[in-house]
PDB file of N, CA and C in Angstrom:
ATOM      1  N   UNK A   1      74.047 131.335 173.774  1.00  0.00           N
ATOM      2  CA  UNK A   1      74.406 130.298 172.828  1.00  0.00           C
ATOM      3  C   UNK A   1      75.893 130.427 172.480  1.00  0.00           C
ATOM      4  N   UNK A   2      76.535 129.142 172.493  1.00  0.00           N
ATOM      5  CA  UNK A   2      77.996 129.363 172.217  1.00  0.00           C
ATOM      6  C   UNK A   2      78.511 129.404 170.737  1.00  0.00           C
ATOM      7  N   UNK A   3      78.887 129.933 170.000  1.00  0.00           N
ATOM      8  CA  UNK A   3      79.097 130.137 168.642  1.00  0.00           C
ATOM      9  C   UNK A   3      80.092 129.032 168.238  1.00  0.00           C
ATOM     10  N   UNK A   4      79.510 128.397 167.495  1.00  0.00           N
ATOM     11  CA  UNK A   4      79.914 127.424 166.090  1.00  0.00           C
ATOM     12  C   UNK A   4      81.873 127.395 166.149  1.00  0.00           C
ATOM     13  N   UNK A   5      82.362 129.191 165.797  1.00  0.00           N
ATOM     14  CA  UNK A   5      83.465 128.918 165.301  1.00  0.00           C
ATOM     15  C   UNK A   5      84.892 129.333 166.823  1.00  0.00           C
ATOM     16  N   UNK A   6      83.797 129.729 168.068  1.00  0.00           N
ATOM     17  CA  UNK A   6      84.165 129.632 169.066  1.00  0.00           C
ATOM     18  C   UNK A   6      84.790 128.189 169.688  1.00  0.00           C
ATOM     19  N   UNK A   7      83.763 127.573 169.372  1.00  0.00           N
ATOM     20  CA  UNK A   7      84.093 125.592 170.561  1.00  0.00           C
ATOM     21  C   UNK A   7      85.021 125.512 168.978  1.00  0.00           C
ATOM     22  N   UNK A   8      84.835 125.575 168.262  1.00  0.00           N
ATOM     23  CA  UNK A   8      85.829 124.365 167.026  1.00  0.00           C
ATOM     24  C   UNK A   8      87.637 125.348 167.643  1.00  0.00           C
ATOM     25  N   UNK A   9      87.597 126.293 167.746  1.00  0.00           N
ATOM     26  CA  UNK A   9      89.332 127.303 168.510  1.00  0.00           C
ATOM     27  C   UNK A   9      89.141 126.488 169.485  1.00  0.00           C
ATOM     28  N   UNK A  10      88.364 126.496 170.220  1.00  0.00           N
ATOM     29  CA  UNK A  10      88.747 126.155 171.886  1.00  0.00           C
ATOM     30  C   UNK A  10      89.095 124.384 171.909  1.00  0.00           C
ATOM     31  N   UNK A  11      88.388 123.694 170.590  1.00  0.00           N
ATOM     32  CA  UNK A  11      88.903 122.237 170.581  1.00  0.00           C
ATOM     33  C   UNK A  11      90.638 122.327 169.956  1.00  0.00           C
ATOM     34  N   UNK A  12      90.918 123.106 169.138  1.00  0.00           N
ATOM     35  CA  UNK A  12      92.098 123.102 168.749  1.00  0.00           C
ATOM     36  C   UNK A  12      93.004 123.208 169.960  1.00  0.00           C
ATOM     37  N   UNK A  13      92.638 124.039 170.377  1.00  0.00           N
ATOM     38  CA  UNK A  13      93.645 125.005 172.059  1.00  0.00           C
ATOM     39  C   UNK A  13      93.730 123.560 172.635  1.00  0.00           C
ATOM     40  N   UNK A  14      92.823 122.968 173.178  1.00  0.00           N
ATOM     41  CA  UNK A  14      93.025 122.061 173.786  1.00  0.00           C
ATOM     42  C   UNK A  14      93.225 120.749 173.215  1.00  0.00           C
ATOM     43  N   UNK A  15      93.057 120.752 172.139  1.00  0.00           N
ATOM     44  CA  UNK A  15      94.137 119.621 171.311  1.00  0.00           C
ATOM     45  C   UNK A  15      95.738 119.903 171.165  1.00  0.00           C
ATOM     46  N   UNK A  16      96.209 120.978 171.037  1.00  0.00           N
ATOM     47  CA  UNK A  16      97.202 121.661 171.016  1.00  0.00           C
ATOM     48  C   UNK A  16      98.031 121.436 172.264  1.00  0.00           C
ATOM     49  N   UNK A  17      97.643 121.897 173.574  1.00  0.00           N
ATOM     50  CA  UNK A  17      97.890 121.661 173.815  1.00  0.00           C
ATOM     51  C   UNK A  17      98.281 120.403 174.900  1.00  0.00           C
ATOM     52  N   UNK A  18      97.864 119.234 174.754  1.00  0.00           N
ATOM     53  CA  UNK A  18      98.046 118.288 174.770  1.00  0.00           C
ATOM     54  C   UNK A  18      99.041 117.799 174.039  1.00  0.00           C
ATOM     55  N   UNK A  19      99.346 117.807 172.538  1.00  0.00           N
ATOM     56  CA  UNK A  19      99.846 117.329 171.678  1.00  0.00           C
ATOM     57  C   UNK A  19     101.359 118.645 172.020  1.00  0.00           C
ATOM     58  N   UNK A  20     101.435 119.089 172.337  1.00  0.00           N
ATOM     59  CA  UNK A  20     102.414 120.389 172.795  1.00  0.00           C
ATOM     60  C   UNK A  20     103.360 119.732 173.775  1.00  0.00           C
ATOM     61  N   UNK A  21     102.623 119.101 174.696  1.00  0.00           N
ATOM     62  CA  UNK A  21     102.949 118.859 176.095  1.00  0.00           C
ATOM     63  C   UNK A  21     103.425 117.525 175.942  1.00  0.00           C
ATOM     64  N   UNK A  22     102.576 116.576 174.955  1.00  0.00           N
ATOM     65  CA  UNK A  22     103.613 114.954 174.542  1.00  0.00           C
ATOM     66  C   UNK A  22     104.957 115.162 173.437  1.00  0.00           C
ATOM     67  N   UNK A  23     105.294 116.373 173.175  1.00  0.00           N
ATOM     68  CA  UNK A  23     106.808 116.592 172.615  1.00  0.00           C
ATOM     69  C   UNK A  23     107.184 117.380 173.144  1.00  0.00           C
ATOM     70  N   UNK A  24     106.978 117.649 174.682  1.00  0.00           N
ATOM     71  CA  UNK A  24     107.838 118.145 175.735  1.00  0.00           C
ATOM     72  C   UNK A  24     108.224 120.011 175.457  1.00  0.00           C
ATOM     73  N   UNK A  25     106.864 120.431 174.827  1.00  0.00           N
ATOM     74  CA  UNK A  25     107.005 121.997 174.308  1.00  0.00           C
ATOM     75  C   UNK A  25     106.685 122.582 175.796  1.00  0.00           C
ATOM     76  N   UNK A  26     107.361 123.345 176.125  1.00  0.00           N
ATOM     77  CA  UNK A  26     107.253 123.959 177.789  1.00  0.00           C
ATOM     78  C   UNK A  26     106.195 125.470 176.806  1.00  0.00           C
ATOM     79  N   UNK A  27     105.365 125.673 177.851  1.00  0.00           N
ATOM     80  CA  UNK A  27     104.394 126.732 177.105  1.00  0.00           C
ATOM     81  C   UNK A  27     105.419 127.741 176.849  1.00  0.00           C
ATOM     82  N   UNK A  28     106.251 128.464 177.222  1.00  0.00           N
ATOM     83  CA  UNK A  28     107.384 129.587 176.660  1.00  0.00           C
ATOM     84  C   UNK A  28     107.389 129.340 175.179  1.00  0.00           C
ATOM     85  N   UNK A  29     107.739 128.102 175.247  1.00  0.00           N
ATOM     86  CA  UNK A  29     107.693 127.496 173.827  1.00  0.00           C
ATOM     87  C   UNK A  29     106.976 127.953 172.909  1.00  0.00           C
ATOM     88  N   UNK A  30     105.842 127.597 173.115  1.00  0.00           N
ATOM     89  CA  UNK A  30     104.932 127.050 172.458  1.00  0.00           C
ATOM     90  C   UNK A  30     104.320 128.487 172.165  1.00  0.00           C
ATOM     91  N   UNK A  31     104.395 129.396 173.339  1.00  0.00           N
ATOM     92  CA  UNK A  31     104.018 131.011 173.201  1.00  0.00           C
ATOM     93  C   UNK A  31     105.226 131.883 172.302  1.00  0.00           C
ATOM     94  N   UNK A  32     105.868 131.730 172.715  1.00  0.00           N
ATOM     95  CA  UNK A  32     106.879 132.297 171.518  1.00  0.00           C
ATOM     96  C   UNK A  32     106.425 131.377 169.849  1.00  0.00           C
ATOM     97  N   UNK A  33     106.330 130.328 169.845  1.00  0.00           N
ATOM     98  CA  UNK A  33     106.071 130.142 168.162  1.00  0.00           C
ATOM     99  C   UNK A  33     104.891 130.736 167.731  1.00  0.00           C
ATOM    100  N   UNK A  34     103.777 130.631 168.449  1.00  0.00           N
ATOM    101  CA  UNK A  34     102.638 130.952 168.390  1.00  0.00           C
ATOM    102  C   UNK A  34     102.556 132.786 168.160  1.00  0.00           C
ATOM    103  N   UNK A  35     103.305 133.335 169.240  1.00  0.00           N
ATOM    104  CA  UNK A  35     102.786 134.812 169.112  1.00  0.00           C
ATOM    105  C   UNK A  35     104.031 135.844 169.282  1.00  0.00           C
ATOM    106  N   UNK A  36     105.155 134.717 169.598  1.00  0.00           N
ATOM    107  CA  UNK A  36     106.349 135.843 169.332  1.00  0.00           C
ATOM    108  C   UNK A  36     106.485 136.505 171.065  1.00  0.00           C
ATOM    109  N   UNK A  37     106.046 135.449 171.534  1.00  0.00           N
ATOM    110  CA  UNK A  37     106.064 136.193 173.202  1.00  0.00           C
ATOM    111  C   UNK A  37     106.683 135.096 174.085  1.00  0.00           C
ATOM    112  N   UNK A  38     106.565 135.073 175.044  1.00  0.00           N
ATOM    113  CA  UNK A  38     106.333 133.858 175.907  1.00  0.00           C
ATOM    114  C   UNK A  38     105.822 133.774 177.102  1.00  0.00           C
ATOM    115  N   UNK A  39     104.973 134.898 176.935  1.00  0.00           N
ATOM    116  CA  UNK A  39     104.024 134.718 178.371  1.00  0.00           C
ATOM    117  C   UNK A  39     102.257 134.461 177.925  1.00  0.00           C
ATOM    118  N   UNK A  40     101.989 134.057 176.571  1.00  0.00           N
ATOM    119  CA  UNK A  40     101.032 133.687 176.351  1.00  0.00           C
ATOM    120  C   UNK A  40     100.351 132.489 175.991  1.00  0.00           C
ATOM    121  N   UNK A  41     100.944 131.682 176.987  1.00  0.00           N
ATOM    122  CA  UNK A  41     100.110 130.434 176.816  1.00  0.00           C
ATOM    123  C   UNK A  41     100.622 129.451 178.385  1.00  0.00           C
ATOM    124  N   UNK A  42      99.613 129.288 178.411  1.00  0.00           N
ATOM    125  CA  UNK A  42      98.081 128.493 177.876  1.00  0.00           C
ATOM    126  C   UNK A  42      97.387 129.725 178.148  1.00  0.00           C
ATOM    127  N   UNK A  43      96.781 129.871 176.624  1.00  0.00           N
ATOM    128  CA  UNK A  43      95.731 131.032 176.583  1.00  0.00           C
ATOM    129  C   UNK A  43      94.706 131.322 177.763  1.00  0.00           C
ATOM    130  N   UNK A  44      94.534 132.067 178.178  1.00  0.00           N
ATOM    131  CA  UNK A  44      93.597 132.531 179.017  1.00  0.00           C
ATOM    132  C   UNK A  44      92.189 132.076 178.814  1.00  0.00           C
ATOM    133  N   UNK A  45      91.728 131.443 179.500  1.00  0.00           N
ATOM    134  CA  UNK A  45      90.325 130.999 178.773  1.00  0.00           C
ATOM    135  C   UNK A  45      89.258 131.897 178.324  1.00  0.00           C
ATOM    136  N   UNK A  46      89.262 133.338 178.615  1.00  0.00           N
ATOM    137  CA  UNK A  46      88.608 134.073 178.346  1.00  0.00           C
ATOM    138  C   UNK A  46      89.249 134.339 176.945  1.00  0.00           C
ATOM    139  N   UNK A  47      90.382 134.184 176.405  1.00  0.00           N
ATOM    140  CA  UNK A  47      90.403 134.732 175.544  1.00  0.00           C
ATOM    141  C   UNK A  47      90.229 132.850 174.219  1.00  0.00           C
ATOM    142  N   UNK A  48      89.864 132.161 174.553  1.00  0.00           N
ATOM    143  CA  UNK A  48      89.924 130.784 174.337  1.00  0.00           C
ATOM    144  C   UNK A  48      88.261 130.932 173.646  1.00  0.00           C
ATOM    145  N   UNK A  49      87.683 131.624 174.458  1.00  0.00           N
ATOM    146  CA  UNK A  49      86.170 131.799 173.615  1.00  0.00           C
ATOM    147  C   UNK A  49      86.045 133.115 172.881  1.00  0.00           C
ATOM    148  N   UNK A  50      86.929 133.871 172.757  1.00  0.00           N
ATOM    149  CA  UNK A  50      87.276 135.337 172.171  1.00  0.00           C
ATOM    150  C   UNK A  50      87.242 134.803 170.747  1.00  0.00           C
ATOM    151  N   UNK A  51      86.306 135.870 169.995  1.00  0.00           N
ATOM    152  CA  UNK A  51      86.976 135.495 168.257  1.00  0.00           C
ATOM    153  C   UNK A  51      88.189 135.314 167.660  1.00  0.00           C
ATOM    154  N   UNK A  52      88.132 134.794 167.161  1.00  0.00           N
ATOM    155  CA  UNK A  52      90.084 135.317 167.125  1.00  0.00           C
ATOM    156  C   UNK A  52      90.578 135.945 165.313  1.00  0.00           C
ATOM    157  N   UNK A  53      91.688 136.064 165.044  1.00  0.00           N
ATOM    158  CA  UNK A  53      91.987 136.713 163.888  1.00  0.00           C
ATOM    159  C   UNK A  53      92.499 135.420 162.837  1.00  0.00           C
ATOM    160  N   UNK A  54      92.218 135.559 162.181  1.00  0.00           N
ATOM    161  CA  UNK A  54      92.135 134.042 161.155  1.00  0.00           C
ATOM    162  C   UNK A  54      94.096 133.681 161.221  1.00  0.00           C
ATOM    163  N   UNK A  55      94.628 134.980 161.176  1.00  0.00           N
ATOM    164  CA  UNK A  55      95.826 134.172 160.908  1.00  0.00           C
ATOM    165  C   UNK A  55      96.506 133.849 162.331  1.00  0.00           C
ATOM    166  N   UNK A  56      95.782 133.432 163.493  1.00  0.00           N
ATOM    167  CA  UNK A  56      95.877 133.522 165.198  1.00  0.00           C
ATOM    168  C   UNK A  56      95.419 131.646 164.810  1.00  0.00           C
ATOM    169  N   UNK A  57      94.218 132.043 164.348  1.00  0.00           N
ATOM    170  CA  UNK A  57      93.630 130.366 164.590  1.00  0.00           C
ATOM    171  C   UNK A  57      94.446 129.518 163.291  1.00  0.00           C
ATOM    172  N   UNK A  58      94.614 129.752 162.290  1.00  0.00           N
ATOM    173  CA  UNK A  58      95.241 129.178 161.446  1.00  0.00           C
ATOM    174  C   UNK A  58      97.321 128.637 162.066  1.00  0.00           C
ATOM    175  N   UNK A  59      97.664 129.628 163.061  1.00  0.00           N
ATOM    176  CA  UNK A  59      99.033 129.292 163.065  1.00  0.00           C
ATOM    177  C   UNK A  59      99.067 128.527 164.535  1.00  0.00           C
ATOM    178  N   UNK A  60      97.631 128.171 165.126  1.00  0.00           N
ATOM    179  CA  UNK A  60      96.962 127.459 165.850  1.00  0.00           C
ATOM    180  C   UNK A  60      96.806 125.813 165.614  1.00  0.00           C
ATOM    181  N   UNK A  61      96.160 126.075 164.046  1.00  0.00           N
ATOM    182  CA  UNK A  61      95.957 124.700 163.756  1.00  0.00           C
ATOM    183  C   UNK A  61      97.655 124.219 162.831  1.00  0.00           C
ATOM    184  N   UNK A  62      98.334 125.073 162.792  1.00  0.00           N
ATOM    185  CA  UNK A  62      99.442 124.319 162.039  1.00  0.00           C
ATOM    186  C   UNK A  62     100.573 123.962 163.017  1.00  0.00           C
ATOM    187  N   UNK A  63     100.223 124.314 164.118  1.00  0.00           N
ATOM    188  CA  UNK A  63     101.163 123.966 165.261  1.00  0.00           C
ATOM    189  C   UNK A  63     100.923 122.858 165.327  1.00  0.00           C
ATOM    190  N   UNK A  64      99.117 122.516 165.729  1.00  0.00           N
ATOM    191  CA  UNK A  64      98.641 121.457 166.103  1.00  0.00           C
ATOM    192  C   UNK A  64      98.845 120.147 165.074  1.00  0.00           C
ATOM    193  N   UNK A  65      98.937 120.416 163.706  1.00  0.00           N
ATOM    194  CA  UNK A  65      98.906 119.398 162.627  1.00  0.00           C
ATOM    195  C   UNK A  65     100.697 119.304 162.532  1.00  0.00           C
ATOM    196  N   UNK A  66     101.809 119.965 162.763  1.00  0.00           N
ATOM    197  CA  UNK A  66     103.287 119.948 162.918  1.00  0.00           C
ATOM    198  C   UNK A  66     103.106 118.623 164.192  1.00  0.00           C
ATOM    199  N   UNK A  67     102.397 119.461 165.540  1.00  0.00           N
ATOM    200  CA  UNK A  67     103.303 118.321 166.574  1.00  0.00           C
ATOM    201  C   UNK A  67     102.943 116.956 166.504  1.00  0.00           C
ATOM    202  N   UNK A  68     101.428 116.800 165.453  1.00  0.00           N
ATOM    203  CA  UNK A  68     101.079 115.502 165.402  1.00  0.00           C
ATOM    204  C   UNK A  68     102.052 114.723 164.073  1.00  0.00           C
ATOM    205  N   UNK A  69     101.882 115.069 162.992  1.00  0.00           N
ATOM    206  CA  UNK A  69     103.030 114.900 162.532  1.00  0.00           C
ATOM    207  C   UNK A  69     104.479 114.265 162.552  1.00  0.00           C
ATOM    208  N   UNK A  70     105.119 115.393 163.794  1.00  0.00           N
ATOM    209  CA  UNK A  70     106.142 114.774 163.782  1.00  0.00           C
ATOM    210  C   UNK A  70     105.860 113.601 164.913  1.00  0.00           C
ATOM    211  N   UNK A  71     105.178 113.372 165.781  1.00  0.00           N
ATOM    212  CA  UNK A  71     105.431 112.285 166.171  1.00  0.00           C
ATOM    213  C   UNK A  71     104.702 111.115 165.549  1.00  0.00           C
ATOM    214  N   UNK A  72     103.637 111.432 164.528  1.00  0.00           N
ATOM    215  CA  UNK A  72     103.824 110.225 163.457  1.00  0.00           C
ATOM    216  C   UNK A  72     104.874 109.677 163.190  1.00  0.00           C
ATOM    217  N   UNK A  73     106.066 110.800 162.181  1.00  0.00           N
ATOM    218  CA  UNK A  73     107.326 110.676 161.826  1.00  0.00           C
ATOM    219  C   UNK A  73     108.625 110.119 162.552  1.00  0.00           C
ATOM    220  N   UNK A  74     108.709 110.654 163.652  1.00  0.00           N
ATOM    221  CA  UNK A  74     109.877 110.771 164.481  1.00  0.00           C
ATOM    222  C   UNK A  74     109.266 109.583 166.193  1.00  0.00           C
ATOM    223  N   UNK A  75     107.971 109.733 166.199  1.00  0.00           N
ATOM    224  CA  UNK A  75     107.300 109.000 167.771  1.00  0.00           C
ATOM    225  C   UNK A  75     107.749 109.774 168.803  1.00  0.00           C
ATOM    226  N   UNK A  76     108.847 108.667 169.573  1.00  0.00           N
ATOM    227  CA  UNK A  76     109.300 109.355 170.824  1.00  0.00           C
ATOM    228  C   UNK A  76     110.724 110.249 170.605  1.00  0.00           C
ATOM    229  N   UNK A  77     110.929 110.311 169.410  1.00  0.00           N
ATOM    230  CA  UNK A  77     112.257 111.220 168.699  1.00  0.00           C
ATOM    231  C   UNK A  77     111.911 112.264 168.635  1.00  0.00           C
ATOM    232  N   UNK A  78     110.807 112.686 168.724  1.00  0.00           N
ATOM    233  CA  UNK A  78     110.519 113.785 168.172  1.00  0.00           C
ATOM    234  C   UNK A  78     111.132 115.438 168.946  1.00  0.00           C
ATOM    235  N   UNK A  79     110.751 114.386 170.097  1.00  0.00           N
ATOM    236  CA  UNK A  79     111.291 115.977 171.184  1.00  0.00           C
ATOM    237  C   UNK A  79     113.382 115.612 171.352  1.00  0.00           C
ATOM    238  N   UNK A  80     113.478 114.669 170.990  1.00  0.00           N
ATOM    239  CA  UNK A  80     115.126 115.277 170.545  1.00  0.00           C
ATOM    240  C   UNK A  80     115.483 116.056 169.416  1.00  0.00           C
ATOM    241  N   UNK A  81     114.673 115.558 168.632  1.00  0.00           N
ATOM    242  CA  UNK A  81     114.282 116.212 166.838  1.00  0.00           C
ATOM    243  C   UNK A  81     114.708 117.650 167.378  1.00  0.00           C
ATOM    244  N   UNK A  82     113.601 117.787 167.649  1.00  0.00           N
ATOM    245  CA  UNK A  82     113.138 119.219 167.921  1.00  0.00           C
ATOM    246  C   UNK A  82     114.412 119.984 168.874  1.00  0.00           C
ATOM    247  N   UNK A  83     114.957 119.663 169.079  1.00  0.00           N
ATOM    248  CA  UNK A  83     116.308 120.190 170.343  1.00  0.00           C
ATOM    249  C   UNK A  83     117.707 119.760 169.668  1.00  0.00           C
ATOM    250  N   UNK A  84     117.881 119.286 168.526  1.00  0.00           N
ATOM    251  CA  UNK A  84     118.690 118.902 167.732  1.00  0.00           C
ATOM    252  C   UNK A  84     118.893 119.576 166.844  1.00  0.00           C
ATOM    253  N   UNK A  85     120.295 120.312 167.112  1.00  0.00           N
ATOM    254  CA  UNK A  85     121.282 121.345 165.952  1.00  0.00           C
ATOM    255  C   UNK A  85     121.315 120.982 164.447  1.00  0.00           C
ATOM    256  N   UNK A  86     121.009 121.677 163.871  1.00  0.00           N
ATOM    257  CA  UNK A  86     120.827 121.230 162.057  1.00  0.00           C
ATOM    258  C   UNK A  86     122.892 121.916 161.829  1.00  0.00           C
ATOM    259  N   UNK A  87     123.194 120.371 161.052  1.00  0.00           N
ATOM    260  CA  UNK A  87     124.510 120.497 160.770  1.00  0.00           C
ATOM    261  C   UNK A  87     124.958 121.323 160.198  1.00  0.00           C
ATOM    262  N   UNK A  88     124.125 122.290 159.284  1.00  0.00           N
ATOM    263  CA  UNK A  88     124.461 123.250 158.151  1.00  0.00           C
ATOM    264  C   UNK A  88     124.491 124.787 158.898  1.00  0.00           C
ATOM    265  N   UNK A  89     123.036 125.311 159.963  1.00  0.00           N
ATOM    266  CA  UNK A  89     122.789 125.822 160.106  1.00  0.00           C
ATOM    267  C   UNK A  89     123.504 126.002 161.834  1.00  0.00           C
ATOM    268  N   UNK A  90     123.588 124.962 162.521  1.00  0.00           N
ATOM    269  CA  UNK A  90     123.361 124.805 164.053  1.00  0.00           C
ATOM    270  C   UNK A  90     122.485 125.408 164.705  1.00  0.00           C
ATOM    271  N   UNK A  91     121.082 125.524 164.068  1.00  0.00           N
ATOM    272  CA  UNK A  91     120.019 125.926 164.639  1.00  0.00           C
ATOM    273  C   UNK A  91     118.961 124.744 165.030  1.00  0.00           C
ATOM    274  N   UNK A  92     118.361 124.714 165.608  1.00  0.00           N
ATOM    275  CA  UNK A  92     117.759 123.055 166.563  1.00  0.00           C
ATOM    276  C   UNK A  92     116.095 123.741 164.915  1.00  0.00           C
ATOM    277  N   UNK A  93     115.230 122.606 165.180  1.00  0.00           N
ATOM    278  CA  UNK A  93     114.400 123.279 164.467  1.00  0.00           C
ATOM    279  C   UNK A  93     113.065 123.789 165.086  1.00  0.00           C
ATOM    280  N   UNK A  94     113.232 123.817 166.682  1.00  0.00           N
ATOM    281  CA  UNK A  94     112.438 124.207 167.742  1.00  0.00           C
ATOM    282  C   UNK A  94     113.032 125.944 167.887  1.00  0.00           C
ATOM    283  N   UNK A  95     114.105 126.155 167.696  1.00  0.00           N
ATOM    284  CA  UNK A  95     114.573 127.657 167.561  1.00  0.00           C
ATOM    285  C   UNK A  95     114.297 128.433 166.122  1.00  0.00           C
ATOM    286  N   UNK A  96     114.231 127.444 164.811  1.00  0.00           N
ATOM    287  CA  UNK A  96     113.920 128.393 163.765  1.00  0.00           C
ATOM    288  C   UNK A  96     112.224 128.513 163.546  1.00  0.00           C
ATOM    289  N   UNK A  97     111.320 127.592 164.336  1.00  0.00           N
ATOM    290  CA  UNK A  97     110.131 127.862 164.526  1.00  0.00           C
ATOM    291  C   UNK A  97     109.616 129.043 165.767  1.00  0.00           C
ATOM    292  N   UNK A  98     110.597 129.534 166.204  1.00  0.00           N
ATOM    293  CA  UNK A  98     110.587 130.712 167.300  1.00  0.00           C
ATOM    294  C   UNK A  98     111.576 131.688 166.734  1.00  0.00           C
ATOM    295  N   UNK A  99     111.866 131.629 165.810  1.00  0.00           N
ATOM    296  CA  UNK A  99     112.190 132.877 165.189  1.00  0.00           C
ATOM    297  C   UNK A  99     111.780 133.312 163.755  1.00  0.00           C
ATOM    298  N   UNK A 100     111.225 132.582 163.269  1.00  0.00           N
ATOM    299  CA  UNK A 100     110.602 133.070 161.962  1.00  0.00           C
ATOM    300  C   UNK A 100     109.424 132.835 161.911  1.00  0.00           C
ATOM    301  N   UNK A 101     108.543 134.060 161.464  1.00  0.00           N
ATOM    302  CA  UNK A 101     107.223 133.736 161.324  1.00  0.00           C
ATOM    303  C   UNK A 101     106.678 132.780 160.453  1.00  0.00           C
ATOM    304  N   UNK A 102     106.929 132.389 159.113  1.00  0.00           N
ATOM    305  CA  UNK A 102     107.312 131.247 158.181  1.00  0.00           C
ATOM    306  C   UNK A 102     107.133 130.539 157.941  1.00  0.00           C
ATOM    307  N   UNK A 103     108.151 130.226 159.435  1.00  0.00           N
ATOM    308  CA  UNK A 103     108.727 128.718 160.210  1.00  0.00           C
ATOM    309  C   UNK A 103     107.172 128.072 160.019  1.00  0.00           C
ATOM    310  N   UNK A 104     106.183 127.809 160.833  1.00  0.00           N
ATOM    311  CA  UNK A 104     105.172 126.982 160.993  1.00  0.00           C
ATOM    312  C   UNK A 104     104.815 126.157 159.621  1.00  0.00           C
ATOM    313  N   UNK A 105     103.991 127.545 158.708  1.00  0.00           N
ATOM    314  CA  UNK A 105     103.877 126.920 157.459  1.00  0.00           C
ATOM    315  C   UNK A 105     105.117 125.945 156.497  1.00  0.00           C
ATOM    316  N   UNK A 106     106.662 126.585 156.707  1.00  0.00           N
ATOM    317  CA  UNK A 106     107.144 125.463 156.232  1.00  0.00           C
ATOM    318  C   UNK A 106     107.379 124.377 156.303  1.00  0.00           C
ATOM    319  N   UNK A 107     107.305 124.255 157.477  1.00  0.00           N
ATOM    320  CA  UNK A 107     108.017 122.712 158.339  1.00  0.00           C
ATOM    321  C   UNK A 107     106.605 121.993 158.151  1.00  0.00           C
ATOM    322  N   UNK A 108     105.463 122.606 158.394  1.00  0.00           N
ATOM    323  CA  UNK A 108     104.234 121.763 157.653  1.00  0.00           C
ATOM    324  C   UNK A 108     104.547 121.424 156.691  1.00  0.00           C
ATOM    325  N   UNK A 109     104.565 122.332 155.525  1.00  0.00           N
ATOM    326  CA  UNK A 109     104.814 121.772 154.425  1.00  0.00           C
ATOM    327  C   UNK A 109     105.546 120.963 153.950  1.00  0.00           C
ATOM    328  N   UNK A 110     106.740 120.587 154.733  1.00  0.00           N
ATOM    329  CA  UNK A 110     107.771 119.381 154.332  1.00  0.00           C
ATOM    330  C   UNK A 110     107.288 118.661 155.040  1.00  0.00           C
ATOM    331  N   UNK A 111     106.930 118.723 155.638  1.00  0.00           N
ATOM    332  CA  UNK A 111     106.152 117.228 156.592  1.00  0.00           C
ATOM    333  C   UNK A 111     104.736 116.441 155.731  1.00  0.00           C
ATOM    334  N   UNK A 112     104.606 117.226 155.306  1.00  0.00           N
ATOM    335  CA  UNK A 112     103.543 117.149 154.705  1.00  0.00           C
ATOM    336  C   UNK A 112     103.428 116.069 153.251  1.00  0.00           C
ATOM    337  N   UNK A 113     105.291 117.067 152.608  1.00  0.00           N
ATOM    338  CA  UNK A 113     105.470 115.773 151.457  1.00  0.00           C
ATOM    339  C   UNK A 113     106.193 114.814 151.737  1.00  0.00           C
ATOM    340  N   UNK A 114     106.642 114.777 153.365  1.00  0.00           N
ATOM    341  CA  UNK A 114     107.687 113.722 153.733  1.00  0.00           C
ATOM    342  C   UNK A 114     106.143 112.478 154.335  1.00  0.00           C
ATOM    343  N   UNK A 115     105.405 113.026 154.163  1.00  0.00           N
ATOM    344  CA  UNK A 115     104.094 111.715 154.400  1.00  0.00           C
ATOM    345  C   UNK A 115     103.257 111.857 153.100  1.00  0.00           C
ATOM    346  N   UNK A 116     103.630 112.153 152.027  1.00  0.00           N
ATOM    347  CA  UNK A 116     102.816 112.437 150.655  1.00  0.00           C
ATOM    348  C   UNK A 116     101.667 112.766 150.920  1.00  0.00           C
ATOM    349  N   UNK A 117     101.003 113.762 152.049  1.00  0.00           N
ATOM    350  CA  UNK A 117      99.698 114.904 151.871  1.00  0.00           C
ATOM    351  C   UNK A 117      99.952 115.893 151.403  1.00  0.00           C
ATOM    352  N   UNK A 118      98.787 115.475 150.227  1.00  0.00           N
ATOM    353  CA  UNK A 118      98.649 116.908 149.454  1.00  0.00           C
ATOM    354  C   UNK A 118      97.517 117.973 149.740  1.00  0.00           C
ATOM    355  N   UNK A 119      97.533 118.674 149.872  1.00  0.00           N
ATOM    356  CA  UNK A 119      96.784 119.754 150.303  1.00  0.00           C
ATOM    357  C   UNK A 119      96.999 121.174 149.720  1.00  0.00           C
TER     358      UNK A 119
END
């Protein structure tokens, strides 16, 4: 029997990445925000039905709720967005989500009140 909180990870993974791949996130990418690496993704499917550690699936689903997001916000901008130097900082905001662990939850969170969801 396949466990409940197994298929609901493995629908994220593969919502993810889909939604990864329409703002042009090359998996390096997407493995470095995710785990600080970049040789881990697209997850291994064995490890796709593996339990996982809450704060693994949680920075899972905030990837997934960021890339939808911004292309609510931004559409087909989004993947320049994302590769586009911040004037203050000259950091793109695809590089400060691969270097700070943080990163995920904040940029949710402004996205979040830049579409007034509260959560």
């Amino acid at each position: 029997m396949i466990d409940g909180g197994a298929l609901d990870a493995r629908l994220v993974i593969a919502k993810l990445e889909t939604a990864a791949a329409d703002l042009g996130l090359a998996n390096a990418e997407v493995a470095a925000i995710l785990f600080g690496r970049t040789d881990a993704w697209p997850m291994p499917l064995v490890d796709q039905w593996a339990v996982m550690e809450k704060g693994q699936e949680g920075r899972l689903r905030d990837l997934l709720e960021i890339c939808r997001m911004l292309a609510g916000v931004f559409g087909a901008e989004a993947v320049l967005w994302l590769r586009r130097p911040s004037g203050g900082s000259g950091i793109t905001p695809l590089g400060f989500l691969k270097s700070d662990p943080g990163a995920l939850r904040a940029l949710r969170d402004v996205l979040r009140l830049e579409q007034g969801i509260k959560r």
